[in-house]
PDB file of N, CA and C in Angstrom:
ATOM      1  N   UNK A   1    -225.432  -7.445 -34.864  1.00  0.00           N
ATOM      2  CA  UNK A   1    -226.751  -7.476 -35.464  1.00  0.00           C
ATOM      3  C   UNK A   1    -226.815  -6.551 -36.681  1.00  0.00           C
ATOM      4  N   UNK A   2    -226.247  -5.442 -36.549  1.00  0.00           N
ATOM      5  CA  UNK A   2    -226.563  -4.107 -38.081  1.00  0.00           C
ATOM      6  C   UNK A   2    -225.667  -4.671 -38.996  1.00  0.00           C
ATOM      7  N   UNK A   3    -224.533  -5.506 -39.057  1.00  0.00           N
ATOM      8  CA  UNK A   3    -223.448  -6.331 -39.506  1.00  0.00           C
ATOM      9  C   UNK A   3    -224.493  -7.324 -40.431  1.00  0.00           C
ATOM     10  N   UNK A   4    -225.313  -8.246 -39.623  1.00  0.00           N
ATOM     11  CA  UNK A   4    -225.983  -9.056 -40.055  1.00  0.00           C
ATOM     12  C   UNK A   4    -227.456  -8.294 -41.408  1.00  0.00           C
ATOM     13  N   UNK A   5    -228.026  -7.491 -40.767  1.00  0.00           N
ATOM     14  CA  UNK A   5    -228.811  -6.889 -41.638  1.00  0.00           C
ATOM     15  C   UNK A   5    -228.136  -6.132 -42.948  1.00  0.00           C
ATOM     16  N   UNK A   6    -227.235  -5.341 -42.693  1.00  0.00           N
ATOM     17  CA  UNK A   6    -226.277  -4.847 -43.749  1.00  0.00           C
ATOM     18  C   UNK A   6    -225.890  -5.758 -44.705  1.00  0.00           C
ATOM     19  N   UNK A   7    -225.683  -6.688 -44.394  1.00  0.00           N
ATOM     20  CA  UNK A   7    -224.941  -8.055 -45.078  1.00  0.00           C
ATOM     21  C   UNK A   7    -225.938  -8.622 -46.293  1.00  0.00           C
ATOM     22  N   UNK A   8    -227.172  -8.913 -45.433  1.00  0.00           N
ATOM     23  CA  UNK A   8    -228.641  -9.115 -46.326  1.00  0.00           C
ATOM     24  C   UNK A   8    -229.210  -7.911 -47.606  1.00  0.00           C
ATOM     25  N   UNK A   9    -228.960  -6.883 -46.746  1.00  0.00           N
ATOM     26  CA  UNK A   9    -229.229  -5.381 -47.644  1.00  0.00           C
ATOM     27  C   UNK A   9    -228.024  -5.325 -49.405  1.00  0.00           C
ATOM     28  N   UNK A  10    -227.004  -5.695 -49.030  1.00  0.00           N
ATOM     29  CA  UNK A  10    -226.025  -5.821 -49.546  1.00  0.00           C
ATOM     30  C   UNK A  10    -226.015  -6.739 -50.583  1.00  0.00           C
ATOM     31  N   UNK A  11    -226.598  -7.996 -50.524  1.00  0.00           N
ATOM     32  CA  UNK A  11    -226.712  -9.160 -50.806  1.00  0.00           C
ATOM     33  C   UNK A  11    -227.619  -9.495 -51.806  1.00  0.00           C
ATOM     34  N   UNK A  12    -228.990  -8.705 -51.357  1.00  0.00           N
ATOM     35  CA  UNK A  12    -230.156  -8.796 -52.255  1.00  0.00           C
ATOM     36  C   UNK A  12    -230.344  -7.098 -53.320  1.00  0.00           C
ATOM     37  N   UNK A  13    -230.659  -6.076 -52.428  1.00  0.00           N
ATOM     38  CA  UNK A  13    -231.056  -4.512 -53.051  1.00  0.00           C
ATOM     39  C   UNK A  13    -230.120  -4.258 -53.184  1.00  0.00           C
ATOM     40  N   UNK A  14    -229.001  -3.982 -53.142  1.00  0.00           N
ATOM     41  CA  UNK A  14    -227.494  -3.612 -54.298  1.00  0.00           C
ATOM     42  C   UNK A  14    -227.231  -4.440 -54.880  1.00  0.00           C
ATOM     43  N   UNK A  15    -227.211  -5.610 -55.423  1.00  0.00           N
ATOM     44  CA  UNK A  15    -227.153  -6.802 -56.524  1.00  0.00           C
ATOM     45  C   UNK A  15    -228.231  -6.017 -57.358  1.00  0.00           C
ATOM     46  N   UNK A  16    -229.643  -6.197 -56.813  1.00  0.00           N
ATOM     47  CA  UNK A  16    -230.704  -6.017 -57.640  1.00  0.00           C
ATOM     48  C   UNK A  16    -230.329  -4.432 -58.124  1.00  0.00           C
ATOM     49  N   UNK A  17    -229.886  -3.701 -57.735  1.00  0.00           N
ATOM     50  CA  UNK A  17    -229.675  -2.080 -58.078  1.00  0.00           C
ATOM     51  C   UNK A  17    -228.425  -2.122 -59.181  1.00  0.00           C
ATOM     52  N   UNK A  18    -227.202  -3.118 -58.885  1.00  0.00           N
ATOM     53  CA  UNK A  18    -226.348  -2.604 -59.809  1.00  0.00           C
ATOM     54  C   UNK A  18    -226.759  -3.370 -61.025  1.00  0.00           C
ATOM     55  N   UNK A  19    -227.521  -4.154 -60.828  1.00  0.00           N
ATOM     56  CA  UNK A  19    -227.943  -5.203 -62.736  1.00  0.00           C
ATOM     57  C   UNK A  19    -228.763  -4.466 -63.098  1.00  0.00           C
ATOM     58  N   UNK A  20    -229.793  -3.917 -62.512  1.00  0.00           N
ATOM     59  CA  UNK A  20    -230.638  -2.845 -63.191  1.00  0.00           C
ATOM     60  C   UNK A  20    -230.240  -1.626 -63.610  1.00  0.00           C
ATOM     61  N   UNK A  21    -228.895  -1.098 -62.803  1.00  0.00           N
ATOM     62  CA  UNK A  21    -227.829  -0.163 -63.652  1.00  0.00           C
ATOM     63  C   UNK A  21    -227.018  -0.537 -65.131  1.00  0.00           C
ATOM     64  N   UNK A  22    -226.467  -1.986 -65.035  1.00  0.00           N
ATOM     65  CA  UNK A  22    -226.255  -2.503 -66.000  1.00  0.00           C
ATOM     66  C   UNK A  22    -226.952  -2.575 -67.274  1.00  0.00           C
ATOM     67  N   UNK A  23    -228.015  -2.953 -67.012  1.00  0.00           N
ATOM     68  CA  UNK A  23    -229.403  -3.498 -68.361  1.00  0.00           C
ATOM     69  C   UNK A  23    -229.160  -1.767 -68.724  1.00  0.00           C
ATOM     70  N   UNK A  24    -229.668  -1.262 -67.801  1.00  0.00           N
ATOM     71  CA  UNK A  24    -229.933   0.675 -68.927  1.00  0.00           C
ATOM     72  C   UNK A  24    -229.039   0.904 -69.396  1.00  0.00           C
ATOM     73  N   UNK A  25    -227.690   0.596 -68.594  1.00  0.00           N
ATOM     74  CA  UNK A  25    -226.378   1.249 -69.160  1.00  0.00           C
ATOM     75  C   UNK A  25    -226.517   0.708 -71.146  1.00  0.00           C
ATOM     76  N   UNK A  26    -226.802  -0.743 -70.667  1.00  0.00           N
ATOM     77  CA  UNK A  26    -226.647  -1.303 -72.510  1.00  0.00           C
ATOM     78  C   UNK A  26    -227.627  -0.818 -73.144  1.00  0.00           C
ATOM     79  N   UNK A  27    -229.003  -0.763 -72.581  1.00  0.00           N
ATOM     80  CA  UNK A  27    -230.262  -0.419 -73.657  1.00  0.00           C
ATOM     81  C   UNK A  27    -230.077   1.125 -73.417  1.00  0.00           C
ATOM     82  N   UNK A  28    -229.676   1.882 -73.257  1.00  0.00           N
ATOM     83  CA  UNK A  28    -228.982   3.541 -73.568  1.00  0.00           C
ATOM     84  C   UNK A  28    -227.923   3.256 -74.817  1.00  0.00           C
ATOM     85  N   UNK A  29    -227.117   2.212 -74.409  1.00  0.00           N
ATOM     86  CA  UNK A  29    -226.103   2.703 -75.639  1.00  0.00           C
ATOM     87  C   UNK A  29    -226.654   1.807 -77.072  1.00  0.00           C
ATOM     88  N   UNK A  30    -227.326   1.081 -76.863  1.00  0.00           N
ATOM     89  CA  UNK A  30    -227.916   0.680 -78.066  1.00  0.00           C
ATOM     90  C   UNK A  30    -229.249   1.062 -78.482  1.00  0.00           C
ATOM     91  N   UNK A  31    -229.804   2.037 -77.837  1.00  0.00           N
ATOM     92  CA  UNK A  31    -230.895   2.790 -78.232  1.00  0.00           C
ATOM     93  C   UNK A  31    -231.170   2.970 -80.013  1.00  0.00           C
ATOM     94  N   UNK A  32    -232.359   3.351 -80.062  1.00  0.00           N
ATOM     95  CA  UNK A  32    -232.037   3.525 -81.950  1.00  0.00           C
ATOM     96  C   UNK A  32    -231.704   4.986 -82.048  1.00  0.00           C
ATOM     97  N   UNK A  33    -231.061   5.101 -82.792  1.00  0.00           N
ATOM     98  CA  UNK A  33    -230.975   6.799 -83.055  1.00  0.00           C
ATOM     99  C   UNK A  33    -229.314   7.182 -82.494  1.00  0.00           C
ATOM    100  N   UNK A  34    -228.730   6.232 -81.671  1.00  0.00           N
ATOM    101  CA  UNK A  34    -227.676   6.846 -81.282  1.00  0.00           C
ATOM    102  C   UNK A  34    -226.551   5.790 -82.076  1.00  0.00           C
ATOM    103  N   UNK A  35    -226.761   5.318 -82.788  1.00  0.00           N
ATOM    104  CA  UNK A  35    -225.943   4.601 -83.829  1.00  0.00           C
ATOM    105  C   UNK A  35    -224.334   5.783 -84.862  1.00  0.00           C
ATOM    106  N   UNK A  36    -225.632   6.577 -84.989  1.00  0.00           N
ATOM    107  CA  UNK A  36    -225.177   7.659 -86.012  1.00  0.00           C
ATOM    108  C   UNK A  36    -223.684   8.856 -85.233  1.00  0.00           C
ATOM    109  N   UNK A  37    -224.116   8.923 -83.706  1.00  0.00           N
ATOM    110  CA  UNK A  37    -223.528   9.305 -82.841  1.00  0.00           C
ATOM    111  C   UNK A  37    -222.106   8.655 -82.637  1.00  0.00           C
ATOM    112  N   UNK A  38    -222.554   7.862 -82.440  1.00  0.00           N
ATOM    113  CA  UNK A  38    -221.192   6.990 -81.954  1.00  0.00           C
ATOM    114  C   UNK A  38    -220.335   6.357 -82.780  1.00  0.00           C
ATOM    115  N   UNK A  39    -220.815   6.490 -84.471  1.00  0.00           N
ATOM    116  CA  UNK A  39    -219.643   6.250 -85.163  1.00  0.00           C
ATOM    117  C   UNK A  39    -219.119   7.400 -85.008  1.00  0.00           C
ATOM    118  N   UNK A  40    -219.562   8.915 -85.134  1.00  0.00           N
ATOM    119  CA  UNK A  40    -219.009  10.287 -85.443  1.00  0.00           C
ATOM    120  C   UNK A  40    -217.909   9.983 -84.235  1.00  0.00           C
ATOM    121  N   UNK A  41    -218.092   9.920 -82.890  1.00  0.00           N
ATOM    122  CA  UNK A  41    -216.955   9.388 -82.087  1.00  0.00           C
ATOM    123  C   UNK A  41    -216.139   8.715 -82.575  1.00  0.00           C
ATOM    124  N   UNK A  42    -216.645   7.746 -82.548  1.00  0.00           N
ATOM    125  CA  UNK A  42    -215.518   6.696 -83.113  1.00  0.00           C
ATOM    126  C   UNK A  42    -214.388   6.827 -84.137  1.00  0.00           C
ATOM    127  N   UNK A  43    -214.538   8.364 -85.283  1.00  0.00           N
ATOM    128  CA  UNK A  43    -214.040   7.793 -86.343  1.00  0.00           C
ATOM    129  C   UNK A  43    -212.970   9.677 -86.296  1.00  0.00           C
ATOM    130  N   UNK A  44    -213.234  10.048 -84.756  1.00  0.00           N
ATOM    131  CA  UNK A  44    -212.009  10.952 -84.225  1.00  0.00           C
ATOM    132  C   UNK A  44    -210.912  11.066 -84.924  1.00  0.00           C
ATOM    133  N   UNK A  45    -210.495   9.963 -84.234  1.00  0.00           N
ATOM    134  CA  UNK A  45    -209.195  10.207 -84.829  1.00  0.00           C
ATOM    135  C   UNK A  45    -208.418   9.317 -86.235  1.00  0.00           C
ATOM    136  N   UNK A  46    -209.796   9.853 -87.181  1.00  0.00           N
ATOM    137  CA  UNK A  46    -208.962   9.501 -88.801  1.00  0.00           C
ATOM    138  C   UNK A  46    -209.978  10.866 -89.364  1.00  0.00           C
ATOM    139  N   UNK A  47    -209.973  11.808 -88.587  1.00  0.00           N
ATOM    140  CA  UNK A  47    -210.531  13.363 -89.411  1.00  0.00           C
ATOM    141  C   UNK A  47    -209.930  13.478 -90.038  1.00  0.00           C
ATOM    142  N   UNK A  48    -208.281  13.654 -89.891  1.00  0.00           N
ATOM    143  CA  UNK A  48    -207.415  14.356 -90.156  1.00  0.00           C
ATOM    144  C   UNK A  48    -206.149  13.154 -91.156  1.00  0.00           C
ATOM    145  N   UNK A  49    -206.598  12.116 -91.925  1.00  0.00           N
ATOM    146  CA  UNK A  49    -205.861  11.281 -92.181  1.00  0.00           C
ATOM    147  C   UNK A  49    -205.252  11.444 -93.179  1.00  0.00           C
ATOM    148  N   UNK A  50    -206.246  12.445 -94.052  1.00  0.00           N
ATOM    149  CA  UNK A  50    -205.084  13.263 -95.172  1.00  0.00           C
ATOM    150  C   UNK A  50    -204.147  14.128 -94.716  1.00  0.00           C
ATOM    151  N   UNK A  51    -204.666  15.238 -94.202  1.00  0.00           N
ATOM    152  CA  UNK A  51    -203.915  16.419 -93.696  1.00  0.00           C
ATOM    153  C   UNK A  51    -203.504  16.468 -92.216  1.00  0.00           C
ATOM    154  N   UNK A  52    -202.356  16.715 -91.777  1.00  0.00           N
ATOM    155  CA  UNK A  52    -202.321  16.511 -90.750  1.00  0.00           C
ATOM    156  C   UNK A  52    -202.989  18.123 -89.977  1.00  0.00           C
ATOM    157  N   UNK A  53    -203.104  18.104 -88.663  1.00  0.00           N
ATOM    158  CA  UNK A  53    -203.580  19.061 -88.334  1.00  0.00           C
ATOM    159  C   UNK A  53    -202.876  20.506 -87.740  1.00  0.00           C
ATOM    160  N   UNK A  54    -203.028  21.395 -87.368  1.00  0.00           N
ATOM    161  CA  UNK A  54    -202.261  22.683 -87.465  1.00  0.00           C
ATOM    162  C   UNK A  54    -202.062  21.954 -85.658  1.00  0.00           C
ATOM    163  N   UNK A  55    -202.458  21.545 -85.189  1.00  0.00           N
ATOM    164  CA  UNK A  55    -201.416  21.133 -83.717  1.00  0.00           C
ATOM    165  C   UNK A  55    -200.124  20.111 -83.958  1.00  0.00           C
ATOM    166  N   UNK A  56    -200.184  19.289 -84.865  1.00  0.00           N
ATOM    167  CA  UNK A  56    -199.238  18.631 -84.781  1.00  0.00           C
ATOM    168  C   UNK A  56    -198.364  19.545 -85.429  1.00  0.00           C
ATOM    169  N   UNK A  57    -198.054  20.506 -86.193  1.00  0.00           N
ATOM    170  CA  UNK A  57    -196.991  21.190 -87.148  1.00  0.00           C
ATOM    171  C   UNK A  57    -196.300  22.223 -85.749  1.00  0.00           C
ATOM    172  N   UNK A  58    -197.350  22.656 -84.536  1.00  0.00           N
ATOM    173  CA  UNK A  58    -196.688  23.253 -83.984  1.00  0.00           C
ATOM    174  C   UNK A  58    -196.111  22.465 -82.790  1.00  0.00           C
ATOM    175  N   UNK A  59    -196.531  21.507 -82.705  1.00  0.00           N
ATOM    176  CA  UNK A  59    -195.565  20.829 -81.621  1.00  0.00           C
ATOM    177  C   UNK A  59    -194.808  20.323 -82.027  1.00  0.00           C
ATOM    178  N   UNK A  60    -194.368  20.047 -83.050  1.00  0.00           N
ATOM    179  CA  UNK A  60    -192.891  19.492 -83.231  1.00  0.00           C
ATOM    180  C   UNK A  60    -191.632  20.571 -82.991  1.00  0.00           C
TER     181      UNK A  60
END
């Protein structure tokens, strides 16, 4: 019987919980204002595309 109810619980309110995790997850990252953010991420690793950086000279 808790097999059977679990199953239903499972089925309907965690479906409905993880798509409603989903939807925020996207309307968070496409929010307005965080555009500006996430190129600065994005564009990491070409800081240094002239000069290389004082870690790579000492690890070699």
């Amino acid at each position: 019987m808790n097999y059977h109810i679990f199953r239903e619980i499972a089925d309907s309110w965690v479906l409905l919980a993880m798509f409603a995790f989903f939807v925020t997850a996207i309307l968070w990252a496409f929010r307005p204002g965080s555009s500006k953010k996430y190129k600065d991420i994005a564009n990491i690793p070409f800081r240094h595309e002239n000069a290389p950086s004082d870690n790579e000279e000492s690890q070699s």
